[in-house]
PDB file of N, CA and C in Angstrom:
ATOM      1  N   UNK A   1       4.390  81.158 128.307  1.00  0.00           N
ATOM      2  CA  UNK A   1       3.228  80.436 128.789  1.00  0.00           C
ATOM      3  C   UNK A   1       2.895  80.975 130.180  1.00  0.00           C
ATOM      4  N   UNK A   2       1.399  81.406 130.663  1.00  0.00           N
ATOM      5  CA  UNK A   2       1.147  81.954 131.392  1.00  0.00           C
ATOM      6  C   UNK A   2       0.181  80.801 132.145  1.00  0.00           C
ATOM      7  N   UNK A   3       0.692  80.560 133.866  1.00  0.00           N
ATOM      8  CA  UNK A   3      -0.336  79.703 134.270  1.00  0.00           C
ATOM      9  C   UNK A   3      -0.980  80.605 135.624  1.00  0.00           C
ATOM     10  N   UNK A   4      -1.885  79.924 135.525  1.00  0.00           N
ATOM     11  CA  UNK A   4      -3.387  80.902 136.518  1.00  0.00           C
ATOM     12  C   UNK A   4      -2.791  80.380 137.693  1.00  0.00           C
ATOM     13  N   UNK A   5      -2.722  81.766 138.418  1.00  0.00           N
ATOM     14  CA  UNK A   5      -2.249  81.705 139.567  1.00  0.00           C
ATOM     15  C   UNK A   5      -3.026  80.375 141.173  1.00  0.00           C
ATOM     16  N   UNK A   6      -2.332  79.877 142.153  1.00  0.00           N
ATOM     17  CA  UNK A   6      -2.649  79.245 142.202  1.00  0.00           C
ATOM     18  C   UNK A   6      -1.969  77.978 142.690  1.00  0.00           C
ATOM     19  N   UNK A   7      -2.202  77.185 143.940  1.00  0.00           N
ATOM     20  CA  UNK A   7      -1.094  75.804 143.924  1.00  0.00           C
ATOM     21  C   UNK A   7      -1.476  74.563 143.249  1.00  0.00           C
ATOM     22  N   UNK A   8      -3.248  74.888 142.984  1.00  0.00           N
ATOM     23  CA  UNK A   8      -3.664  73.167 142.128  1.00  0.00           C
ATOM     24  C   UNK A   8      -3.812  73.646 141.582  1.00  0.00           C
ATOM     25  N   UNK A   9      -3.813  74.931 140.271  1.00  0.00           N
ATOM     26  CA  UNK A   9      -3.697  75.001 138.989  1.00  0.00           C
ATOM     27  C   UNK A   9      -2.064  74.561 139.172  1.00  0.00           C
ATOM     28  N   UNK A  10      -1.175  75.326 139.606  1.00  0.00           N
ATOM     29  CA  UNK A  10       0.667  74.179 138.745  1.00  0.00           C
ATOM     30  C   UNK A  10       0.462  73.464 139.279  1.00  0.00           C
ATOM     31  N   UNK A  11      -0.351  72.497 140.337  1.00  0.00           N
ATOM     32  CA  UNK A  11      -0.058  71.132 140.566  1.00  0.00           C
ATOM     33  C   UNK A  11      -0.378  70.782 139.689  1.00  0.00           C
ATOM     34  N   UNK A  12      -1.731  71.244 139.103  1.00  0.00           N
ATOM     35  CA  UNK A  12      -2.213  70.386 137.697  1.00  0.00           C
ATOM     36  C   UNK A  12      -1.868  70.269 136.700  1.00  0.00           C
ATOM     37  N   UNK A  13      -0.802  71.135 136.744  1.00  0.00           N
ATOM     38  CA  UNK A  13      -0.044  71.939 135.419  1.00  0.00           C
ATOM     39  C   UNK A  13      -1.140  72.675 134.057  1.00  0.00           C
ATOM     40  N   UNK A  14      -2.025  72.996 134.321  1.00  0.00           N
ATOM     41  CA  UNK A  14      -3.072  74.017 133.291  1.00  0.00           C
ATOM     42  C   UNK A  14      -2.674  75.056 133.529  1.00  0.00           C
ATOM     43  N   UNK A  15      -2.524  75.369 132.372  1.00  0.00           N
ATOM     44  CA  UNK A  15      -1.455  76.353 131.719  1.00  0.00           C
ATOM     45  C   UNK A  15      -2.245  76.807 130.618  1.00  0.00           C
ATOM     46  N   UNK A  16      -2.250  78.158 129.880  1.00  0.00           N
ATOM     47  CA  UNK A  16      -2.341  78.209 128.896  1.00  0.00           C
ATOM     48  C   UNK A  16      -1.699  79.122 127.885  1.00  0.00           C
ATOM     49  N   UNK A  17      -1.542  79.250 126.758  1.00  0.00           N
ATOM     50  CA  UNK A  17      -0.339  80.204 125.790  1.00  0.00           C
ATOM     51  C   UNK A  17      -1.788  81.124 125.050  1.00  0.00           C
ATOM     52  N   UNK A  18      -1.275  82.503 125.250  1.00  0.00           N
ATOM     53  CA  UNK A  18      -2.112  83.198 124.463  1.00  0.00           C
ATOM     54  C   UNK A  18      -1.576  83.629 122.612  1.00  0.00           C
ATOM     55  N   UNK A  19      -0.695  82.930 122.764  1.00  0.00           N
ATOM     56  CA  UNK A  19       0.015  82.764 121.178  1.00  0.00           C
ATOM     57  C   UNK A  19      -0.750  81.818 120.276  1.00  0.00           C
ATOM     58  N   UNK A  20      -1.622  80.928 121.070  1.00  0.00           N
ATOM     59  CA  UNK A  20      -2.296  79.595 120.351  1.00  0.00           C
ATOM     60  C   UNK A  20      -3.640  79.802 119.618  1.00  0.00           C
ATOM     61  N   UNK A  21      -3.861  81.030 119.776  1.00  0.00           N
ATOM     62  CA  UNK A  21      -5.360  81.775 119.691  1.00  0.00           C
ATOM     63  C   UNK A  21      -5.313  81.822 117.957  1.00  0.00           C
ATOM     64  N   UNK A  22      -6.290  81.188 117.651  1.00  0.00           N
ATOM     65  CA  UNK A  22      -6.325  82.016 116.208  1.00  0.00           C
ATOM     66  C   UNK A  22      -6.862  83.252 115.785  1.00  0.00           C
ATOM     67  N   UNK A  23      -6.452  83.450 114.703  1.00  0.00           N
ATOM     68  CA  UNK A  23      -6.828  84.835 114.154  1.00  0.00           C
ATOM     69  C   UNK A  23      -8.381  84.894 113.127  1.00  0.00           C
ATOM     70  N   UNK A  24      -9.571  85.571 113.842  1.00  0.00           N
ATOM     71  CA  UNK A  24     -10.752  84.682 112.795  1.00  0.00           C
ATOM     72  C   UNK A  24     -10.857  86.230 111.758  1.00  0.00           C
ATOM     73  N   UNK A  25     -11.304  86.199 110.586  1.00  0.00           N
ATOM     74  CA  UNK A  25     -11.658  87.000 109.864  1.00  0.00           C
ATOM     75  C   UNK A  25     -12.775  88.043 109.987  1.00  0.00           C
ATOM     76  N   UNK A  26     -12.512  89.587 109.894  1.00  0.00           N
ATOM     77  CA  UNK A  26     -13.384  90.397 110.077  1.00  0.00           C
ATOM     78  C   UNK A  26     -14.338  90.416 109.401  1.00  0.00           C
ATOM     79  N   UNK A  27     -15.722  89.889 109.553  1.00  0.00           N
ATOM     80  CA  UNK A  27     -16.602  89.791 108.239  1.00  0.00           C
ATOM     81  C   UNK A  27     -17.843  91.206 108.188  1.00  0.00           C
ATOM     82  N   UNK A  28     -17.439  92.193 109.613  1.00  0.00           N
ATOM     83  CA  UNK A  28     -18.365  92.827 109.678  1.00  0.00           C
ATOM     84  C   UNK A  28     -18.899  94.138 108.881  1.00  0.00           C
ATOM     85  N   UNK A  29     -17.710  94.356 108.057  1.00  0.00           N
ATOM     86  CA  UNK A  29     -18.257  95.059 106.779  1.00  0.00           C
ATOM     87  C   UNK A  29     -19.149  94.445 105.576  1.00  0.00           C
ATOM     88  N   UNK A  30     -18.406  92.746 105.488  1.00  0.00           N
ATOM     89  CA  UNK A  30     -19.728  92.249 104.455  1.00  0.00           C
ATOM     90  C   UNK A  30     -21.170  92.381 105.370  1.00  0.00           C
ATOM     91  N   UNK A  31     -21.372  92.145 106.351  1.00  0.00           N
ATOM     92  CA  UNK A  31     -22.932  92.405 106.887  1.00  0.00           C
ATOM     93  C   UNK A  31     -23.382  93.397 107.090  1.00  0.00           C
ATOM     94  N   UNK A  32     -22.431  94.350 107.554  1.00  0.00           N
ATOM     95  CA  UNK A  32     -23.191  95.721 107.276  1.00  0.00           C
ATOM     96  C   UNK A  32     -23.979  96.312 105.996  1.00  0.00           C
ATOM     97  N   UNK A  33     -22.766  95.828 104.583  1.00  0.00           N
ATOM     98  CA  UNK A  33     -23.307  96.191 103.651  1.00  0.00           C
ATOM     99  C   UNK A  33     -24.297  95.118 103.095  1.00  0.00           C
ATOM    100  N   UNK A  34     -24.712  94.076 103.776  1.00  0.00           N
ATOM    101  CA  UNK A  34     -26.077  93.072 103.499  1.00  0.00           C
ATOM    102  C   UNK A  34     -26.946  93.816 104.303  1.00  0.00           C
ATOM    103  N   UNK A  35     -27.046  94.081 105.586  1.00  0.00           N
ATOM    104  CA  UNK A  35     -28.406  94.803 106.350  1.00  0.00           C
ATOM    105  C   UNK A  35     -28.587  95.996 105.880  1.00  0.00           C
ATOM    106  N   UNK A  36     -27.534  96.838 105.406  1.00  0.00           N
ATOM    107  CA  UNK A  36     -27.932  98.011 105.137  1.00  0.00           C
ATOM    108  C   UNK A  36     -28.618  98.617 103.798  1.00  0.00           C
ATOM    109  N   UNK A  37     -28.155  97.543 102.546  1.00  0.00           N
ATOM    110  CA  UNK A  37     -28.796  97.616 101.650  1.00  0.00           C
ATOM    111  C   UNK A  37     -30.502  98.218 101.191  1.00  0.00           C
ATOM    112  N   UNK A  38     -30.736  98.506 100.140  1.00  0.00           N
ATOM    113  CA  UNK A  38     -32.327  98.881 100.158  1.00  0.00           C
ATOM    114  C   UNK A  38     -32.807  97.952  99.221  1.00  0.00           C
ATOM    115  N   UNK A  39     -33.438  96.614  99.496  1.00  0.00           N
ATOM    116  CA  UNK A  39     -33.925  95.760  98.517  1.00  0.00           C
ATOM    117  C   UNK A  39     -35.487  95.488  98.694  1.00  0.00           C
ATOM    118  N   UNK A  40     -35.486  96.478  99.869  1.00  0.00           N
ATOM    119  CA  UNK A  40     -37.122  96.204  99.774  1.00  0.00           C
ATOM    120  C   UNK A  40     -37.569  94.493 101.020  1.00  0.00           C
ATOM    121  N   UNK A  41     -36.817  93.636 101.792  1.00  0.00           N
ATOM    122  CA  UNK A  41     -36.864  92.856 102.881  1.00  0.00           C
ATOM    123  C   UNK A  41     -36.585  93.823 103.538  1.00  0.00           C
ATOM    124  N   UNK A  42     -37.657  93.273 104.801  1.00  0.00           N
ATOM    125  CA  UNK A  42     -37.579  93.235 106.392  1.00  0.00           C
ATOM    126  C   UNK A  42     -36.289  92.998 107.107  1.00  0.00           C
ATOM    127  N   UNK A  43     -35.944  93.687 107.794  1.00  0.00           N
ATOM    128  CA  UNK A  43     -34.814  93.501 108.251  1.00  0.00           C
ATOM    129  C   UNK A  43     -34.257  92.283 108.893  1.00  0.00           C
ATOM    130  N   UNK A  44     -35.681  91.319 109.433  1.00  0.00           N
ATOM    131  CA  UNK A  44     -35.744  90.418 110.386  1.00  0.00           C
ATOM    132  C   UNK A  44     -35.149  89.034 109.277  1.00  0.00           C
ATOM    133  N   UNK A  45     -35.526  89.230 107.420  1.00  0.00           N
ATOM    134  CA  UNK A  45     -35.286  88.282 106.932  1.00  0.00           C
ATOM    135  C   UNK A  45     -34.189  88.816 105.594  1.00  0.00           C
ATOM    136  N   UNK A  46     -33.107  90.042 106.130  1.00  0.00           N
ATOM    137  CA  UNK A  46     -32.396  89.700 105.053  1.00  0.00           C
ATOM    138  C   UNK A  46     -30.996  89.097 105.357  1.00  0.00           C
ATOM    139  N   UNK A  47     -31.294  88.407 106.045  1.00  0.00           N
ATOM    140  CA  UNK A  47     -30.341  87.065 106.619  1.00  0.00           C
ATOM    141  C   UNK A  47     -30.497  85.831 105.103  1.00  0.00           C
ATOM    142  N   UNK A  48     -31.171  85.410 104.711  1.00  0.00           N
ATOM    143  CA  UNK A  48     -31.424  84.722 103.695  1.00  0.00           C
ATOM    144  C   UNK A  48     -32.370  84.190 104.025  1.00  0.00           C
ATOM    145  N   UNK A  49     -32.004  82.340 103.675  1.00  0.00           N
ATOM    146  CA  UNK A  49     -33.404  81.500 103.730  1.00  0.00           C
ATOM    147  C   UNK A  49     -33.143  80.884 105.440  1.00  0.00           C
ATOM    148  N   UNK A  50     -31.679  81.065 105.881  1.00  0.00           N
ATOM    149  CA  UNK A  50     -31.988  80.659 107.169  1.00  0.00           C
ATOM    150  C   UNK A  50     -32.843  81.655 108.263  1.00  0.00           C
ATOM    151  N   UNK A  51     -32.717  83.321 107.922  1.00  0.00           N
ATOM    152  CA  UNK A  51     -33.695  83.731 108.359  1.00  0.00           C
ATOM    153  C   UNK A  51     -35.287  83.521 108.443  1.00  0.00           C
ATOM    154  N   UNK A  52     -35.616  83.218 107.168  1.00  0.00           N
ATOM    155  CA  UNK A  52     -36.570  83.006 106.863  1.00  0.00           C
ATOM    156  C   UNK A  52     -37.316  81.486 107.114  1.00  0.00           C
ATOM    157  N   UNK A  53     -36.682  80.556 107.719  1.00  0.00           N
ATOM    158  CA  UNK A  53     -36.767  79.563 108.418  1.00  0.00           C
ATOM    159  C   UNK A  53     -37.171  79.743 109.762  1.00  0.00           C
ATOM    160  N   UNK A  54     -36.246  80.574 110.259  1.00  0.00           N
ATOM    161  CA  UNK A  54     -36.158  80.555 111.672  1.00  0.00           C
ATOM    162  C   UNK A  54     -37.598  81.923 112.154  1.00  0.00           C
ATOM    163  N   UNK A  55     -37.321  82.737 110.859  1.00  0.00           N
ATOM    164  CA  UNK A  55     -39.014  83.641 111.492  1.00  0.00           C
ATOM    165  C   UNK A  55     -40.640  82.426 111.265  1.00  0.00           C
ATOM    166  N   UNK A  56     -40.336  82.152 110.183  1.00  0.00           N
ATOM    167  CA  UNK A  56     -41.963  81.050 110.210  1.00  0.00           C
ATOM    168  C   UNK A  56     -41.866  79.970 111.030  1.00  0.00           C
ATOM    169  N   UNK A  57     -40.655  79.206 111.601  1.00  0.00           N
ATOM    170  CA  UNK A  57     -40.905  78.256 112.661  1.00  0.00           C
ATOM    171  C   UNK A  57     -41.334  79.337 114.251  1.00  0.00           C
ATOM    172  N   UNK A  58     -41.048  80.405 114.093  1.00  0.00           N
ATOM    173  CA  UNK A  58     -40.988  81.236 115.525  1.00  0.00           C
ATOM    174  C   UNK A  58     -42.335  81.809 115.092  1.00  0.00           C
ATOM    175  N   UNK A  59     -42.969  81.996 114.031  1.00  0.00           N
ATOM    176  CA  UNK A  59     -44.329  82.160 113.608  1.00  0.00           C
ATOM    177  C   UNK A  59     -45.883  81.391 114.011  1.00  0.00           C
ATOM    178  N   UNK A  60     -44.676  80.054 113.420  1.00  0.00           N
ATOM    179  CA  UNK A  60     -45.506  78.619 113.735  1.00  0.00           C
ATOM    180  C   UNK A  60     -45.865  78.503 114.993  1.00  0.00           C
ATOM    181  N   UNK A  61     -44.812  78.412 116.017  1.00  0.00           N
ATOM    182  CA  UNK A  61     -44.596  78.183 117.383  1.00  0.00           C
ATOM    183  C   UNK A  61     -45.723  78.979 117.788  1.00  0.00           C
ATOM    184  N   UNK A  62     -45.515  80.466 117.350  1.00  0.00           N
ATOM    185  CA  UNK A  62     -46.566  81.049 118.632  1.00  0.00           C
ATOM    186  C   UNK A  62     -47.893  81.174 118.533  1.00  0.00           C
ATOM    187  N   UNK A  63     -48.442  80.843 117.273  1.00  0.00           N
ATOM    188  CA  UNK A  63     -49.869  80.498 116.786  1.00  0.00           C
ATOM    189  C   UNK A  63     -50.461  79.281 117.371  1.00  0.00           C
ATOM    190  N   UNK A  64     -49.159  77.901 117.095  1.00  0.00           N
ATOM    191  CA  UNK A  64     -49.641  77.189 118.072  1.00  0.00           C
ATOM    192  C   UNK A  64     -49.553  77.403 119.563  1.00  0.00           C
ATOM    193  N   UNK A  65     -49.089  77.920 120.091  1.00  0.00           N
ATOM    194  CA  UNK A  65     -48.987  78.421 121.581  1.00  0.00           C
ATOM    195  C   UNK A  65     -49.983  78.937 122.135  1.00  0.00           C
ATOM    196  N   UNK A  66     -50.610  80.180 120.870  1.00  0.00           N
ATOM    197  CA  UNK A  66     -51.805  80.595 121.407  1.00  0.00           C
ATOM    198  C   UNK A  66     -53.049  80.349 121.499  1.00  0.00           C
ATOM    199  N   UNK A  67     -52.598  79.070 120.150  1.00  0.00           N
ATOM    200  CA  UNK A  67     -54.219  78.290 120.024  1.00  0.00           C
ATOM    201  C   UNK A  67     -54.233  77.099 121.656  1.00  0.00           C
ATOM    202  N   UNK A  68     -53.330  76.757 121.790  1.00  0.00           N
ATOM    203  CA  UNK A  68     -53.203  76.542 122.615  1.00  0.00           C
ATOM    204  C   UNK A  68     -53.858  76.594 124.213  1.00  0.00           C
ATOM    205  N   UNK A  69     -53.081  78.167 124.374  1.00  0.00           N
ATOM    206  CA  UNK A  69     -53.608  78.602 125.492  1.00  0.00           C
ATOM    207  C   UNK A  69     -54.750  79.250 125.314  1.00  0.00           C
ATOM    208  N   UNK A  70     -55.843  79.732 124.431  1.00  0.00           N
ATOM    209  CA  UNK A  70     -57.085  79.538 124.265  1.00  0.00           C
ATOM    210  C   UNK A  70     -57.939  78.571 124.769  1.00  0.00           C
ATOM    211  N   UNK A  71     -57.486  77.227 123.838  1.00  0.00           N
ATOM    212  CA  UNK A  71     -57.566  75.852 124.572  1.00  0.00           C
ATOM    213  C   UNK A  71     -58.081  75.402 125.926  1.00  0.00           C
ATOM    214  N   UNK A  72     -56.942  75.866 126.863  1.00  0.00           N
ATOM    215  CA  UNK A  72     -56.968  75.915 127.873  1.00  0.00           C
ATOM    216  C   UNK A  72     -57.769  76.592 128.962  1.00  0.00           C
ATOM    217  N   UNK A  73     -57.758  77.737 128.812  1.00  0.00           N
ATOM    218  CA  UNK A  73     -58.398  78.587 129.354  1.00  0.00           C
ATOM    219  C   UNK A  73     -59.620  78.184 128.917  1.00  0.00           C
ATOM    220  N   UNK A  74     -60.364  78.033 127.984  1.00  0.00           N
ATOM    221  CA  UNK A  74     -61.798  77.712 127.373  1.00  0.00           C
ATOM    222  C   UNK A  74     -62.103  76.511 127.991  1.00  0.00           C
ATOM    223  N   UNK A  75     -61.180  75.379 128.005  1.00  0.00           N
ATOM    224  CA  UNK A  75     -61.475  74.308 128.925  1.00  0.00           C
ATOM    225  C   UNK A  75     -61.532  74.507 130.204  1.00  0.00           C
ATOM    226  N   UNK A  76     -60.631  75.481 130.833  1.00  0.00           N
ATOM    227  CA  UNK A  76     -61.098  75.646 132.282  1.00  0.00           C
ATOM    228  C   UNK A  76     -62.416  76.815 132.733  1.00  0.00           C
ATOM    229  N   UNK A  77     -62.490  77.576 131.995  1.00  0.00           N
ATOM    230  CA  UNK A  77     -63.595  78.093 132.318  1.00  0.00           C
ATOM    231  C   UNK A  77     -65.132  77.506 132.287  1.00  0.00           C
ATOM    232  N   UNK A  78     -65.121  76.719 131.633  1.00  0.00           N
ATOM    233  CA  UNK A  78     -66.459  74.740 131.359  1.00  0.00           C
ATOM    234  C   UNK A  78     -65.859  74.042 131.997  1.00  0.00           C
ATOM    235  N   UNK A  79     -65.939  74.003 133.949  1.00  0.00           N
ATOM    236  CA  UNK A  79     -65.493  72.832 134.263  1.00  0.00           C
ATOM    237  C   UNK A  79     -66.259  71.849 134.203  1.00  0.00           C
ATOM    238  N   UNK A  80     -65.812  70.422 134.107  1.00  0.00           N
ATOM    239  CA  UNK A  80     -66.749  69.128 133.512  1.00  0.00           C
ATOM    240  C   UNK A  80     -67.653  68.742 134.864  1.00  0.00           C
ATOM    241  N   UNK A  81     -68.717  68.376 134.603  1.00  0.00           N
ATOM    242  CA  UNK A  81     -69.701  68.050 135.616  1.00  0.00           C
ATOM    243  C   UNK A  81     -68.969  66.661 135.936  1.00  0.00           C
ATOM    244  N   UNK A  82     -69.093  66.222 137.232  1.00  0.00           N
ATOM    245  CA  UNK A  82     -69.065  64.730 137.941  1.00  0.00           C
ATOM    246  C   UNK A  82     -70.336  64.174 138.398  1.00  0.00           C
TER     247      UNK A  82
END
């Protein structure tokens, strides 16, 4: 057990063991061979349907954004009479 050097880290006693770490699974050959494939998708959606979620809400977003700031600008350029 290795503690971070220091007199209020061992006062505090935080400590930590690099033995406790888990081991996560290499998955980066299954994705390579999903992006690299030739199926005819965009690269942006051969993630699945969560890709394909996340491009039409980021679709959505900026259409409304720009109708938006159209909006705006069109309203400020007609300022309202008093």
């Amino acid at each position: 057990m290795a503690c971070l050097p220091g007199f209020w880290f061992r006062l505090s006693g935080f400590c930590f063991s690099g033995s406790a770490r888990r081991q996560l699974e290499n998955k980066v050959p299954e994705k390579q061979k999903l992006f690299q494939e030739d199926n005819g998708l965009p690269i942006h959606l051969k993630g699945g349907g969560t890709d394909a979620l996340l491009y039409r809400g980021t679709m959505a977003l900026t259409v409304l954004g720009v109708g938006y700031s159209l909006y705006e600008l069109l309203k400020a350029s007609f300022p309202q009479k008093k």
